[in-house]
PDB file of N, CA and C in Angstrom:
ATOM      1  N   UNK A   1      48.365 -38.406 -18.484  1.00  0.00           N
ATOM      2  CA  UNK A   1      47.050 -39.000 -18.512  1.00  0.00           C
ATOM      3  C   UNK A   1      46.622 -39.108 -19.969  1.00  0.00           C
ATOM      4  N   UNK A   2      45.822 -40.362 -20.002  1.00  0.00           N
ATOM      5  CA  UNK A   2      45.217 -40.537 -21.308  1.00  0.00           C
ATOM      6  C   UNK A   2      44.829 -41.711 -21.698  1.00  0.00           C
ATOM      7  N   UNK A   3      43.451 -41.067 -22.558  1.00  0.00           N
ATOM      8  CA  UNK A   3      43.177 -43.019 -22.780  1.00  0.00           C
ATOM      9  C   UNK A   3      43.209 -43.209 -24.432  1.00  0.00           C
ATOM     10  N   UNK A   4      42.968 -44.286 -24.744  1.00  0.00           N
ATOM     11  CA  UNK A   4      42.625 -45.306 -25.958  1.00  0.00           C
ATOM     12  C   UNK A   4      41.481 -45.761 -26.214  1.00  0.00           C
ATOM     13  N   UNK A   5      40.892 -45.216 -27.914  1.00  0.00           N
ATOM     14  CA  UNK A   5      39.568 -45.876 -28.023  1.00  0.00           C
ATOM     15  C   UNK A   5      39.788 -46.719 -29.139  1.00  0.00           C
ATOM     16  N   UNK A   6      39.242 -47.959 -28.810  1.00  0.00           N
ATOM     17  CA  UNK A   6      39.061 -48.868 -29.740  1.00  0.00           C
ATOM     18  C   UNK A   6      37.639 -49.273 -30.095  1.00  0.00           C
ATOM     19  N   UNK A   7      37.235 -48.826 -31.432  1.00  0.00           N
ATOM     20  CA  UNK A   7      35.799 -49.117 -31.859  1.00  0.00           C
ATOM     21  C   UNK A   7      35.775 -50.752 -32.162  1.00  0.00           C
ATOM     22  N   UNK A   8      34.816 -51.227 -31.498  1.00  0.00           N
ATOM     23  CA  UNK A   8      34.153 -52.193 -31.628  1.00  0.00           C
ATOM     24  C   UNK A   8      33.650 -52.334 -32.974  1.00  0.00           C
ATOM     25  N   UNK A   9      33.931 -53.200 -34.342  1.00  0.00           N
ATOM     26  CA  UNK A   9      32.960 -53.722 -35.619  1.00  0.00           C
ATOM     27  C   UNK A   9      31.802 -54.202 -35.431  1.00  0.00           C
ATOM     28  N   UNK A  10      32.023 -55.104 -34.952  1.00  0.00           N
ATOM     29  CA  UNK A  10      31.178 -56.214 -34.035  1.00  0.00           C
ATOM     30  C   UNK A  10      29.454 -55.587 -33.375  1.00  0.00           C
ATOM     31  N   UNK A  11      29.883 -54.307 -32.813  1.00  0.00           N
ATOM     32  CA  UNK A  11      28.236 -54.140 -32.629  1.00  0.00           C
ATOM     33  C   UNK A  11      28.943 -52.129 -31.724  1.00  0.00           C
ATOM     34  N   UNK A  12      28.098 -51.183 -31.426  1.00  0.00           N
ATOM     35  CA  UNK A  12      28.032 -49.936 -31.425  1.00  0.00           C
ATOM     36  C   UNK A  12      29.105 -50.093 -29.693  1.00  0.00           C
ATOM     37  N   UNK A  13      29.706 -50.096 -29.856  1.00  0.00           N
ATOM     38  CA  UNK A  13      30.599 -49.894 -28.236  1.00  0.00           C
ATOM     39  C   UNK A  13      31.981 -49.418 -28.885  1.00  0.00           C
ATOM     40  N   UNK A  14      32.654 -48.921 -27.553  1.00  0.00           N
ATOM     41  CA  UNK A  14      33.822 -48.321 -27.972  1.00  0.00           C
ATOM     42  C   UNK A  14      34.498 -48.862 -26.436  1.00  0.00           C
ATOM     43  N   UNK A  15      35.684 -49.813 -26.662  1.00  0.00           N
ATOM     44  CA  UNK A  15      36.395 -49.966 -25.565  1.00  0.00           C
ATOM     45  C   UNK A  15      37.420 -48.721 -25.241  1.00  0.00           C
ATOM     46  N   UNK A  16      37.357 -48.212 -24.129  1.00  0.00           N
ATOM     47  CA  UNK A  16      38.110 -47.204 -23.652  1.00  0.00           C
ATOM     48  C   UNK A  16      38.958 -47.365 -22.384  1.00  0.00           C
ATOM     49  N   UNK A  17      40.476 -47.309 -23.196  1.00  0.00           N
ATOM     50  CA  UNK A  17      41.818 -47.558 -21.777  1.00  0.00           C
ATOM     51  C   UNK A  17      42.008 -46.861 -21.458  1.00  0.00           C
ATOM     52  N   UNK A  18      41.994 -45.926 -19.913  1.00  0.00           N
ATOM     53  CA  UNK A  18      42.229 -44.933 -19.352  1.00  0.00           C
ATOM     54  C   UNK A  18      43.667 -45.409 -19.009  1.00  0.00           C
ATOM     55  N   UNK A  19      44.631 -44.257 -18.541  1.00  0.00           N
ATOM     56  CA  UNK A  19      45.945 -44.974 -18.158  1.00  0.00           C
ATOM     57  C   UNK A  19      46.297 -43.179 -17.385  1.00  0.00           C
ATOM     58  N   UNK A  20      46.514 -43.272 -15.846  1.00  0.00           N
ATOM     59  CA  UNK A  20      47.462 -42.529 -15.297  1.00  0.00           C
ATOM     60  C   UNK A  20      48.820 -42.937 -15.048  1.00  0.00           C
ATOM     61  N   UNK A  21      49.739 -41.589 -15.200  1.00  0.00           N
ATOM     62  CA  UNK A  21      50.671 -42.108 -15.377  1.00  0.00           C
ATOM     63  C   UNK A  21      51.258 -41.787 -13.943  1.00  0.00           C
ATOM     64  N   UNK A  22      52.312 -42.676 -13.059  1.00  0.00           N
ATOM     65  CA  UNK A  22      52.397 -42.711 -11.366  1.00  0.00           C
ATOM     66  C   UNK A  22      53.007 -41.216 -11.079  1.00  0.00           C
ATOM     67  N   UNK A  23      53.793 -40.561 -11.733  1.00  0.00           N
ATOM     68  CA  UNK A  23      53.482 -38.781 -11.707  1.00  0.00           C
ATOM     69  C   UNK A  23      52.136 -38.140 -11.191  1.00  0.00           C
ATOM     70  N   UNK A  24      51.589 -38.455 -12.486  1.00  0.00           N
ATOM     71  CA  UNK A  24      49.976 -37.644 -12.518  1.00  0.00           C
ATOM     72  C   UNK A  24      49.207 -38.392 -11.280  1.00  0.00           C
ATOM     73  N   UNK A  25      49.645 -39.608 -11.142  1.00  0.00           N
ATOM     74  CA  UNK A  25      48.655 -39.954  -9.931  1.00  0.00           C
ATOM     75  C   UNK A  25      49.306 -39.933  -8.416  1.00  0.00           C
ATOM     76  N   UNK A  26      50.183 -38.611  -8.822  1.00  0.00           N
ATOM     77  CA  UNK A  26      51.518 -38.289  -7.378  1.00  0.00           C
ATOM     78  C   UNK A  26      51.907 -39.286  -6.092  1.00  0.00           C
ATOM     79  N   UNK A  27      51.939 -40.722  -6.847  1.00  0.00           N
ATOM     80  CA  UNK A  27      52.402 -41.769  -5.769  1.00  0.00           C
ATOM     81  C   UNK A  27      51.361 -42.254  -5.047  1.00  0.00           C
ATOM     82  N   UNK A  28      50.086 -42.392  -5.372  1.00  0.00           N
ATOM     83  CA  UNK A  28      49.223 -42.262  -4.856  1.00  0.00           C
ATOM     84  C   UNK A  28      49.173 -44.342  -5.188  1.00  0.00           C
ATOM     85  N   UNK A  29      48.387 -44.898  -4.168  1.00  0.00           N
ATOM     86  CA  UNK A  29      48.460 -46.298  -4.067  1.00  0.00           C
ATOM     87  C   UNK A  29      47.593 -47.037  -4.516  1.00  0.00           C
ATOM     88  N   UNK A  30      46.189 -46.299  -4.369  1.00  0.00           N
ATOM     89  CA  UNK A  30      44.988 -46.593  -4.767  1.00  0.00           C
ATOM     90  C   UNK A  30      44.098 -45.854  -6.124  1.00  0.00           C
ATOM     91  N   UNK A  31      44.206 -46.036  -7.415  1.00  0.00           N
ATOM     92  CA  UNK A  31      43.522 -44.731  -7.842  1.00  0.00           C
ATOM     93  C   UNK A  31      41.759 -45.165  -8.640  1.00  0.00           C
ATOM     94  N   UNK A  32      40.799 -44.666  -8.218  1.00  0.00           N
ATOM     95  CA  UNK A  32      39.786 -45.072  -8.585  1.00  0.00           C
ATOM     96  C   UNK A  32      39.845 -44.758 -10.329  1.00  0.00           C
ATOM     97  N   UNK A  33      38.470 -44.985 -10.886  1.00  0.00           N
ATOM     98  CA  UNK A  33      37.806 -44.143 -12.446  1.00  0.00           C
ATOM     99  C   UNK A  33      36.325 -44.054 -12.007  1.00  0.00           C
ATOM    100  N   UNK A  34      36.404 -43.132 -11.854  1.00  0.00           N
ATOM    101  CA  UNK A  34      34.726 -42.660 -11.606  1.00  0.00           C
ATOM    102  C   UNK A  34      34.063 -41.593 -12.407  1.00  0.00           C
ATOM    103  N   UNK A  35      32.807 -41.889 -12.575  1.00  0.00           N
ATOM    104  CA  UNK A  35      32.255 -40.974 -13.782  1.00  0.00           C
ATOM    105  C   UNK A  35      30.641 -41.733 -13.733  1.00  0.00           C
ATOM    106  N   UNK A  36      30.100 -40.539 -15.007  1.00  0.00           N
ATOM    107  CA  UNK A  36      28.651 -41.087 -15.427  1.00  0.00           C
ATOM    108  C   UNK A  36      28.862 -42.080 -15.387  1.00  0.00           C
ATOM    109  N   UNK A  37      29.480 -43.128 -16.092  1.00  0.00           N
ATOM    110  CA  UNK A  37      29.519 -44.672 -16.947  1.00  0.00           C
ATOM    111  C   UNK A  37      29.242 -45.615 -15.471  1.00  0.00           C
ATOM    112  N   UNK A  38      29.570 -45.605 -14.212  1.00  0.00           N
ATOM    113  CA  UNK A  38      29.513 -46.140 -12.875  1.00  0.00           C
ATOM    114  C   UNK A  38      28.624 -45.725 -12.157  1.00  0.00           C
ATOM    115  N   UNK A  39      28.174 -44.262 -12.496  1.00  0.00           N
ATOM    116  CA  UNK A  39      26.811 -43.595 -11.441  1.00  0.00           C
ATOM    117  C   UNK A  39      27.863 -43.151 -10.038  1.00  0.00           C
ATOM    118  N   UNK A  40      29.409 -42.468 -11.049  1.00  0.00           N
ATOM    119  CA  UNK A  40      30.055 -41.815  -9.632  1.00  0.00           C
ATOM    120  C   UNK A  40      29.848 -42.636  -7.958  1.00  0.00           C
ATOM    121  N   UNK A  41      30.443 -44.116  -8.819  1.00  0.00           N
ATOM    122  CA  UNK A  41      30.176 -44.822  -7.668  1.00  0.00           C
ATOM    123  C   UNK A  41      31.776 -44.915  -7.036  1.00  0.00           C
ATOM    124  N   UNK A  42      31.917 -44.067  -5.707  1.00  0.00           N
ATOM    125  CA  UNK A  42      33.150 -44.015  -5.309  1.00  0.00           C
ATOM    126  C   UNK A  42      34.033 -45.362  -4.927  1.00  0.00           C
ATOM    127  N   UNK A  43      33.346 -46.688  -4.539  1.00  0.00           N
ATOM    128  CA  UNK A  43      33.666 -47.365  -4.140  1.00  0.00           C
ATOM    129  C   UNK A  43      33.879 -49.059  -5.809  1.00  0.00           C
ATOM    130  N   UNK A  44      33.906 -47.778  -6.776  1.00  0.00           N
ATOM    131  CA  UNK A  44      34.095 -48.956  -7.592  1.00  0.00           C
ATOM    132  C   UNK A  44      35.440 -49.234  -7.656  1.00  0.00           C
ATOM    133  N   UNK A  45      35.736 -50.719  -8.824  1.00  0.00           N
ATOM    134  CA  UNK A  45      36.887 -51.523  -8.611  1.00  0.00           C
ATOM    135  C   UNK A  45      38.155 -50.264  -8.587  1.00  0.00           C
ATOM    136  N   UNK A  46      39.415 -50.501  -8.289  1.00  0.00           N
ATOM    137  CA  UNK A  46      40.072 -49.369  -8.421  1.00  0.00           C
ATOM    138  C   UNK A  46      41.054 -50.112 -10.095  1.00  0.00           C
ATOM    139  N   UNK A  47      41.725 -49.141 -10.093  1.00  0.00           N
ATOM    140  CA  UNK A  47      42.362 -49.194 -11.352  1.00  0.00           C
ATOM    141  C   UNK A  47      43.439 -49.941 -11.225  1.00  0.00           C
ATOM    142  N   UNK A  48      44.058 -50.907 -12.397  1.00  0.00           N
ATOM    143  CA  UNK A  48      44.783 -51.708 -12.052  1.00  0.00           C
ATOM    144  C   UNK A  48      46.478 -50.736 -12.263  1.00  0.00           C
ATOM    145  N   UNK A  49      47.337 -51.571 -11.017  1.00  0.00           N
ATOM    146  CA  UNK A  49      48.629 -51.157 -10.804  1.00  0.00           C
ATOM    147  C   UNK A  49      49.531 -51.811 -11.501  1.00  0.00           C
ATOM    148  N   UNK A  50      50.113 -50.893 -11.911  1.00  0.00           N
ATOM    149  CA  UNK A  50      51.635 -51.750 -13.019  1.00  0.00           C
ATOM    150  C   UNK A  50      52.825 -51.303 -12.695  1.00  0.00           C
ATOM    151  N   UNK A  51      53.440 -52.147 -12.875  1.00  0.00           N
ATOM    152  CA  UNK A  51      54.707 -52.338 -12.126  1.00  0.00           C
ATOM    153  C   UNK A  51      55.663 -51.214 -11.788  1.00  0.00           C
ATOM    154  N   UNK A  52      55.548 -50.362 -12.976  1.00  0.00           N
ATOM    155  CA  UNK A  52      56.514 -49.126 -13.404  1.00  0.00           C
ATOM    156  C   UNK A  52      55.487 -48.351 -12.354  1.00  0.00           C
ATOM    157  N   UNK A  53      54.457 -48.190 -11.537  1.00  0.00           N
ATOM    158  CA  UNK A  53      53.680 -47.524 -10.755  1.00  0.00           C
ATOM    159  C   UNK A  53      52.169 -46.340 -11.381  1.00  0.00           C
ATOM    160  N   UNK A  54      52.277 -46.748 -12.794  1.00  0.00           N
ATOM    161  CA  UNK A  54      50.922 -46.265 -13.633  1.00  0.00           C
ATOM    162  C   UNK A  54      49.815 -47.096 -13.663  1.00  0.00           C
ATOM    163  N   UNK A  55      48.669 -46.723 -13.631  1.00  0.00           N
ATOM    164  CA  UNK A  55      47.581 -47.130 -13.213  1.00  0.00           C
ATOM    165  C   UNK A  55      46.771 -47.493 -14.766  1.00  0.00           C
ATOM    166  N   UNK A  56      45.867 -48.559 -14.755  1.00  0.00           N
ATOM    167  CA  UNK A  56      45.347 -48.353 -16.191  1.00  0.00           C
ATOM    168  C   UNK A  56      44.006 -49.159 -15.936  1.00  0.00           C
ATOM    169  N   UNK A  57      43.039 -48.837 -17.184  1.00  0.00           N
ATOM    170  CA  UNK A  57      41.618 -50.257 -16.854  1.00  0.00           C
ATOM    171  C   UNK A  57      40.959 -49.366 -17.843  1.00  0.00           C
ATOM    172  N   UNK A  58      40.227 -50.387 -18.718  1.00  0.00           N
ATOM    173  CA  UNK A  58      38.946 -50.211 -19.791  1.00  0.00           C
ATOM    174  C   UNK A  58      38.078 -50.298 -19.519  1.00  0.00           C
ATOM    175  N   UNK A  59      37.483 -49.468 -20.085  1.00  0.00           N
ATOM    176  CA  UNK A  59      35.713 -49.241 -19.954  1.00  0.00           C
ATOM    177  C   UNK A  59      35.151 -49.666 -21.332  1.00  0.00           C
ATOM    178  N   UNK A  60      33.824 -50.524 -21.687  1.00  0.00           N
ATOM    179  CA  UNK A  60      33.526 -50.606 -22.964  1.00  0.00           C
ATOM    180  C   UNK A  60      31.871 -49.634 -22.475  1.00  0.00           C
ATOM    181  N   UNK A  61      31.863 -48.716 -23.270  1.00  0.00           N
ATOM    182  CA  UNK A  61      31.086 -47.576 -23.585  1.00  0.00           C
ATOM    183  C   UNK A  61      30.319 -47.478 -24.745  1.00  0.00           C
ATOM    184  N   UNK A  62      28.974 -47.251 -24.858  1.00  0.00           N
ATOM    185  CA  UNK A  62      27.971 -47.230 -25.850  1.00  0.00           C
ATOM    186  C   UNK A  62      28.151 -45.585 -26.696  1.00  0.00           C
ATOM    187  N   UNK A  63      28.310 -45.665 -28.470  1.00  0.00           N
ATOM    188  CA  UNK A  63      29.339 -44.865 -29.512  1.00  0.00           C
ATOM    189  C   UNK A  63      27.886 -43.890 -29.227  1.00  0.00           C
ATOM    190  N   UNK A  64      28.138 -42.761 -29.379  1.00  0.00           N
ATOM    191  CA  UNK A  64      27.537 -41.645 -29.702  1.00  0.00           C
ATOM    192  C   UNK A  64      27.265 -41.073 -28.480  1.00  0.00           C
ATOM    193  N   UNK A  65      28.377 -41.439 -27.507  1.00  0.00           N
ATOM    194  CA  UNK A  65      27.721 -40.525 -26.153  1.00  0.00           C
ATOM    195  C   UNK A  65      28.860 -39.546 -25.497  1.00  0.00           C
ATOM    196  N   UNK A  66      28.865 -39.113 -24.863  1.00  0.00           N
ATOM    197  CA  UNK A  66      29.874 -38.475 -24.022  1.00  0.00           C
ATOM    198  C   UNK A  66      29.462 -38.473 -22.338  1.00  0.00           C
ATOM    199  N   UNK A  67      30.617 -39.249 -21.628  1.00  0.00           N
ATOM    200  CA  UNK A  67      30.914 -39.383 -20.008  1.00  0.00           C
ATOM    201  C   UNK A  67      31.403 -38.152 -19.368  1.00  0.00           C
ATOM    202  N   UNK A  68      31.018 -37.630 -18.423  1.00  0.00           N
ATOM    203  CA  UNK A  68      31.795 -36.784 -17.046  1.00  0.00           C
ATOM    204  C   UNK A  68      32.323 -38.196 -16.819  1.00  0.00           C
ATOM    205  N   UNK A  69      34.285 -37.788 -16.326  1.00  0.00           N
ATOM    206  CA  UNK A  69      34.717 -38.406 -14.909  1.00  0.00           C
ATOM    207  C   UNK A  69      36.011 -37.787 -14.703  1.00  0.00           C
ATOM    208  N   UNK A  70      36.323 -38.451 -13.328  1.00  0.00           N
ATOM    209  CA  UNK A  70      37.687 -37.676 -13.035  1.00  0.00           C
ATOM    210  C   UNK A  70      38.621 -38.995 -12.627  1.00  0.00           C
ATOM    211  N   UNK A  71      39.504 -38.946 -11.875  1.00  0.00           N
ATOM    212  CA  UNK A  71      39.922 -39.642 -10.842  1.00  0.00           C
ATOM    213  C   UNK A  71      40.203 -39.123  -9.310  1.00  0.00           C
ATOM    214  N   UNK A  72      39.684 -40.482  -9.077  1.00  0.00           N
ATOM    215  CA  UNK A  72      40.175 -40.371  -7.488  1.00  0.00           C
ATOM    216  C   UNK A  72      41.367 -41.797  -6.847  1.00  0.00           C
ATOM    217  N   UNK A  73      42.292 -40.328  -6.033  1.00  0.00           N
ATOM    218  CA  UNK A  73      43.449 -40.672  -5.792  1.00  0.00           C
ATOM    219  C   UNK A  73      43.318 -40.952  -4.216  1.00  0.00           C
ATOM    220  N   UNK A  74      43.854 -42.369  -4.168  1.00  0.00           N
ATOM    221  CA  UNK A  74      43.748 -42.628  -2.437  1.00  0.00           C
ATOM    222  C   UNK A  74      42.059 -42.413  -1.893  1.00  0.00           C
ATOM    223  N   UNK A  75      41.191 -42.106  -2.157  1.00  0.00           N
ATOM    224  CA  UNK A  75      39.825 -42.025  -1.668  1.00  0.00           C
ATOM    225  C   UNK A  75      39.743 -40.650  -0.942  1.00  0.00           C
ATOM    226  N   UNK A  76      40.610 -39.877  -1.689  1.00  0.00           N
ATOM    227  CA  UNK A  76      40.754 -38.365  -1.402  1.00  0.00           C
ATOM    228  C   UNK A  76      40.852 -37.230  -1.991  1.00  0.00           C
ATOM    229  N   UNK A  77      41.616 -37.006  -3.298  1.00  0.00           N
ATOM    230  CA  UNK A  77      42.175 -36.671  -3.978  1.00  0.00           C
ATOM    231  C   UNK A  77      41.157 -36.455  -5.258  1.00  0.00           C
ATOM    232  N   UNK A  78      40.890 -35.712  -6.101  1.00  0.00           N
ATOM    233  CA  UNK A  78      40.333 -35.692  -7.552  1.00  0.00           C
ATOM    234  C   UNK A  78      41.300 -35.166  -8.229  1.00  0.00           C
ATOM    235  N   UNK A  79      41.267 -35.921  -9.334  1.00  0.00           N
ATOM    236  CA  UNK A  79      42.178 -35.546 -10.559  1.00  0.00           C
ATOM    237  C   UNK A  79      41.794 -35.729 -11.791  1.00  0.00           C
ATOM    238  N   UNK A  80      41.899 -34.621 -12.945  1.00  0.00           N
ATOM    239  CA  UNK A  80      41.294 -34.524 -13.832  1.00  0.00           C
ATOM    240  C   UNK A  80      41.999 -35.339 -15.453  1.00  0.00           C
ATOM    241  N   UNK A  81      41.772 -35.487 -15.961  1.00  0.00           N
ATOM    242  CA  UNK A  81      42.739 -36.055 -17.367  1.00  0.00           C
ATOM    243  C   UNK A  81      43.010 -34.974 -18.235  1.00  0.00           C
ATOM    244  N   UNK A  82      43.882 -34.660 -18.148  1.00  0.00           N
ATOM    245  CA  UNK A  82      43.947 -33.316 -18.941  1.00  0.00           C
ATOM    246  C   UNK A  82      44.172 -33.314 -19.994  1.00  0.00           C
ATOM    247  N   UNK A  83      44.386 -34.776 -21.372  1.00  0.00           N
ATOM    248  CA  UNK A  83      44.197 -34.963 -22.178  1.00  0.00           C
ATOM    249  C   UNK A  83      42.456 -35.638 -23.004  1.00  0.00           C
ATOM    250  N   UNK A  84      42.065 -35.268 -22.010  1.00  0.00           N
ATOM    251  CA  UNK A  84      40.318 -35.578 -22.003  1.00  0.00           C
ATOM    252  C   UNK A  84      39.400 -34.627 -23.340  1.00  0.00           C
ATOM    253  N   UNK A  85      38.886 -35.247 -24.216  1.00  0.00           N
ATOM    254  CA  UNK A  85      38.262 -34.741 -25.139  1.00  0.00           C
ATOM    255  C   UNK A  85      37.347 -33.380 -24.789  1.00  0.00           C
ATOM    256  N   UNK A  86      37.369 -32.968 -23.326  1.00  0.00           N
ATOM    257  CA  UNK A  86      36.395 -31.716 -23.482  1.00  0.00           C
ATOM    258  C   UNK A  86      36.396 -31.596 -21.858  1.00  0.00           C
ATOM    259  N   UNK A  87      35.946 -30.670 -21.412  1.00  0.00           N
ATOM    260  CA  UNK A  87      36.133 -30.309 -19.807  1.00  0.00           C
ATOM    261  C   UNK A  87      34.195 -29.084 -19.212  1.00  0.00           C
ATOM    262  N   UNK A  88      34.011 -30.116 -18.043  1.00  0.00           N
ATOM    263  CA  UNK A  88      33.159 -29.498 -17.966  1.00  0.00           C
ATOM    264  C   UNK A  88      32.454 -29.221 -16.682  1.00  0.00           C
ATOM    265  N   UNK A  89      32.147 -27.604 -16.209  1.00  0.00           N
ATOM    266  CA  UNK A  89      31.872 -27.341 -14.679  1.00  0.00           C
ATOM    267  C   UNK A  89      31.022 -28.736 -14.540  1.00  0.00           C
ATOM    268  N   UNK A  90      31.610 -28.758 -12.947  1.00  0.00           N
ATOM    269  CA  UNK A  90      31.259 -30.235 -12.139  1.00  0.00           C
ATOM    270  C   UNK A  90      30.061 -29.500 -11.443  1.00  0.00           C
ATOM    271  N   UNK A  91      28.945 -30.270 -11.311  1.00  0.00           N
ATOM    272  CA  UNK A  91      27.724 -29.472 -10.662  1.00  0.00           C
ATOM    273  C   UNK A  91      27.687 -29.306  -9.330  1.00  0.00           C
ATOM    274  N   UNK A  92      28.730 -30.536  -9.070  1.00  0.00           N
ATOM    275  CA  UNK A  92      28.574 -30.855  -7.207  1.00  0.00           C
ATOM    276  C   UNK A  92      30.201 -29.935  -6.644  1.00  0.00           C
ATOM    277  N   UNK A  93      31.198 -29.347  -7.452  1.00  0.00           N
ATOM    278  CA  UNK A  93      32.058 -28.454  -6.559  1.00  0.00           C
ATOM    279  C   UNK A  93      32.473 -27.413  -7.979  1.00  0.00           C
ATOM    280  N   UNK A  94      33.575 -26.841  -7.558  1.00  0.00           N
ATOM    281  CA  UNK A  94      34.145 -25.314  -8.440  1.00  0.00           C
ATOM    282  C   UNK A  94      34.979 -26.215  -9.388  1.00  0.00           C
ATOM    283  N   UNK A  95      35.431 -27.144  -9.740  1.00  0.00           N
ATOM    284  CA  UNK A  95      35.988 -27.954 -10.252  1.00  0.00           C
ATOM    285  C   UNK A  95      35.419 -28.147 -11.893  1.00  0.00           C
ATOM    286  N   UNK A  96      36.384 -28.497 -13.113  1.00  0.00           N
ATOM    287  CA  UNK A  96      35.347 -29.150 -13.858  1.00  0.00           C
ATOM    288  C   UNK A  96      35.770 -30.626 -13.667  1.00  0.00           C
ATOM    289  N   UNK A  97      34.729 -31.348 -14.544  1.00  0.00           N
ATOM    290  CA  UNK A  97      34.963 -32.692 -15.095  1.00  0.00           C
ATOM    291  C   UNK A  97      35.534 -33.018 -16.618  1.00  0.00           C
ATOM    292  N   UNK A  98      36.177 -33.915 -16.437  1.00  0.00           N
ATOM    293  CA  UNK A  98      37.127 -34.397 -17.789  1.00  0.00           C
ATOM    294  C   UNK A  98      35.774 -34.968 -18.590  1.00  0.00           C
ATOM    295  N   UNK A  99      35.817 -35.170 -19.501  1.00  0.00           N
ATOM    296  CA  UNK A  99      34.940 -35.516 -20.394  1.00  0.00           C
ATOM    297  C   UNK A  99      35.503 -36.439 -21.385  1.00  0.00           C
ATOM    298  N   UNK A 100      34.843 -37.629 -21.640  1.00  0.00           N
ATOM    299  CA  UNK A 100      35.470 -38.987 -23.031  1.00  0.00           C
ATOM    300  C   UNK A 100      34.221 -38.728 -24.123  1.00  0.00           C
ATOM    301  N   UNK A 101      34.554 -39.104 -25.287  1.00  0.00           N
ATOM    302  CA  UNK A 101      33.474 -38.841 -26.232  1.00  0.00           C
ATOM    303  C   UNK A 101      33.840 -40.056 -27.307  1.00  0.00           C
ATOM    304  N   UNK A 102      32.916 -40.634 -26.946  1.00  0.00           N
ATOM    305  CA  UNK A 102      32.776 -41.462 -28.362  1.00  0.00           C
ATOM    306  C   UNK A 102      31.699 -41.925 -29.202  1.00  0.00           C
TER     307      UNK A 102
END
């Protein structure tokens, strides 16, 4: 797991590529990105599938903030990024949340 930030010149955003890799997302068919940045909306777009079976999709994000999110695998499953800039108890289970910072 892991993403890519690319700062925007142009004006205060930071495009951010999340990318699971089809391991980390254990064969799983469907994998969401959910977090602050969506309002933990479970039913958002899911992440796009690539061929080799890793999952990937950008977020463009406003610079000086930091997101909770995780993934969800199959509409079941949570999974954390464990290369995620910071980790933090999830309020709603025993779990933390991955954290992006830009």
């Amino acid at each position: 797991m892991a993403f890519k930030k690319q700062y925007l010149k142009s004006k205060a955003m930071c495009k951010v590529t999340f990318k699971l890799s089809k391991e980390q997302a254990n064969d799983a068919g469907l994998v969401r990105l959910v977090g602050d940045f969506n309002q933990w909306d479970l039913s958002s777009a899911p992440m796009k599938k690539l061929k080799n079976g890793d999952f990937t999709t950008t977020v463009s994000l406003p610079n000086d903030s930091k997101y909770q999110f995780r993934y969800l695998l199959d509409d079941k499953a949570w999974e954390n990024d464990w290369e995620a800039d910071a980790y933090i108890p999830s309020p709603v289970s025993y779990a933390d949340n991955s954290v992006v910072q830009v």
